[in-house]
Structures are given as structure tokens and as C-alpha cells.
Protein backbone atom coordinates (compact mmCIF):
# COMPACT_ATOMS: atom_id res chain seq x y z
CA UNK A 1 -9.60 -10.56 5.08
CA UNK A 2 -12.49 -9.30 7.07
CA UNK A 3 -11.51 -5.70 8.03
CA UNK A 4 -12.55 -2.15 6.76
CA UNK A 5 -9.21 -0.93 6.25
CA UNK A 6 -5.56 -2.07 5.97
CA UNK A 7 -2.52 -0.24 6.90
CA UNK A 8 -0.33 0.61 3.27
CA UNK A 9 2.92 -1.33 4.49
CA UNK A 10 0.69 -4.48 5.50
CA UNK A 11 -1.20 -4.11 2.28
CA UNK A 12 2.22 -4.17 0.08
CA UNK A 13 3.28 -7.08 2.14
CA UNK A 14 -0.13 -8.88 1.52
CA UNK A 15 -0.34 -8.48 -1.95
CA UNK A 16 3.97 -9.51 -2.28
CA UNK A 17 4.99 -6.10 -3.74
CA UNK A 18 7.51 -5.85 -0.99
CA UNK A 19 8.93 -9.07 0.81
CA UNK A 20 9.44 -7.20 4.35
CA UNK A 21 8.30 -4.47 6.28
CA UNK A 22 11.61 -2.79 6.18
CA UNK A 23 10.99 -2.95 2.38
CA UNK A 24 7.51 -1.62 2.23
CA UNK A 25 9.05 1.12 4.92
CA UNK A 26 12.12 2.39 2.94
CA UNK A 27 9.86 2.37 -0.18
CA UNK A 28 7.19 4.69 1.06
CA UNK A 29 9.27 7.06 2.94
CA UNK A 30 11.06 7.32 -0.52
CA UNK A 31 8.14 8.73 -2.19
CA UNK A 32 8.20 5.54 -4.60
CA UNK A 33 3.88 4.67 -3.40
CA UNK A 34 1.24 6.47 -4.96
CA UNK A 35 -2.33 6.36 -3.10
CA UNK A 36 -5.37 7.31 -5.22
CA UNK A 37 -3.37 9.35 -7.29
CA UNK A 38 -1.38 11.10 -4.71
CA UNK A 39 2.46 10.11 -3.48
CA UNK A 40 2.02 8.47 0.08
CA UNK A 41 4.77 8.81 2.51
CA UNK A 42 2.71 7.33 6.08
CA UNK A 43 3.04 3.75 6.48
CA UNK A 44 0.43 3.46 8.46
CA UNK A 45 -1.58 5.10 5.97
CA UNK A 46 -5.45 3.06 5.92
CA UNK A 47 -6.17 1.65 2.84
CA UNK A 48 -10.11 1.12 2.14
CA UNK A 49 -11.66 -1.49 -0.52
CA UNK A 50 -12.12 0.84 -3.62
CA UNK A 51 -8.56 2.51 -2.97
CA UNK A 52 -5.94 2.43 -5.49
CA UNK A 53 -2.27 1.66 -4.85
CA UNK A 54 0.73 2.18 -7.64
CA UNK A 55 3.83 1.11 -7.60
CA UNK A 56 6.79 0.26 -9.47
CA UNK A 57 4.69 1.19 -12.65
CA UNK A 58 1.91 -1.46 -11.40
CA UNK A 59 -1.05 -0.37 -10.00
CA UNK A 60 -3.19 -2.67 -7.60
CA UNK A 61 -6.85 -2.25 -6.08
CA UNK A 62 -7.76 -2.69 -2.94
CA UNK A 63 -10.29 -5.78 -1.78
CA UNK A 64 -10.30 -6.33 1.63
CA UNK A 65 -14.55 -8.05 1.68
């Protein structure tokens, strides 16, 4: 992946912590994604390499170079 960011609901579907987009969209409006520390509720949120996503109790960096 050759981009500078990622949107959060296309990163969870990259990395198979959700298996859908209607998934990854029911489980961020629900308060359930955590962004650098903070609860994310945007989608579309952009993720940058360096950022930190939790989950679920998991927590997963982000690469995108």
C-alpha cells in the first residue's frame, strides 16, 4: 500500500478485524474503535503510518510504506 493515509473502516477491513464494511461501520459508530488513545466514531476517519488502532482488546499499528 502506497498511500499517506487510509480511511479507519478500510483499514479494519485490510487488516481482517471486521469482514465487511457494514461491520467496520456498526462497530465504530458504537464507540467499540479507539484511535491513538481516543474512542473514534468517523469512519472515514484518516489513519497515518505511526497511528494506533484498538479494538476488541487488540491493538494494531498502522504501516501503510
Amino acid at each position: 500500500m502506497n498511500k499517506d493515509f487510509i480511511k479507519l473502516d478500510q483499514f479494519l477491513k485490510w487488516q481482517g478485524i471486521v469482514q465487511t464494511g457494514g461491520e467496520a461501520k456498526i462497530r465504530i459508530k458504537e464507540g467499540e474503535v479507539i484511535v491513538n488513545g481516543e474512542i473514534e466514531t468517523r469512519r472515514g476517519k484518516k489513519l497515518r503510518t505511526g497511528d494506533r488502532v484498538s479494538i476488541g482488546g487488540n491493538s494494531y499499528d498502522v504501516q501503510l510504506d
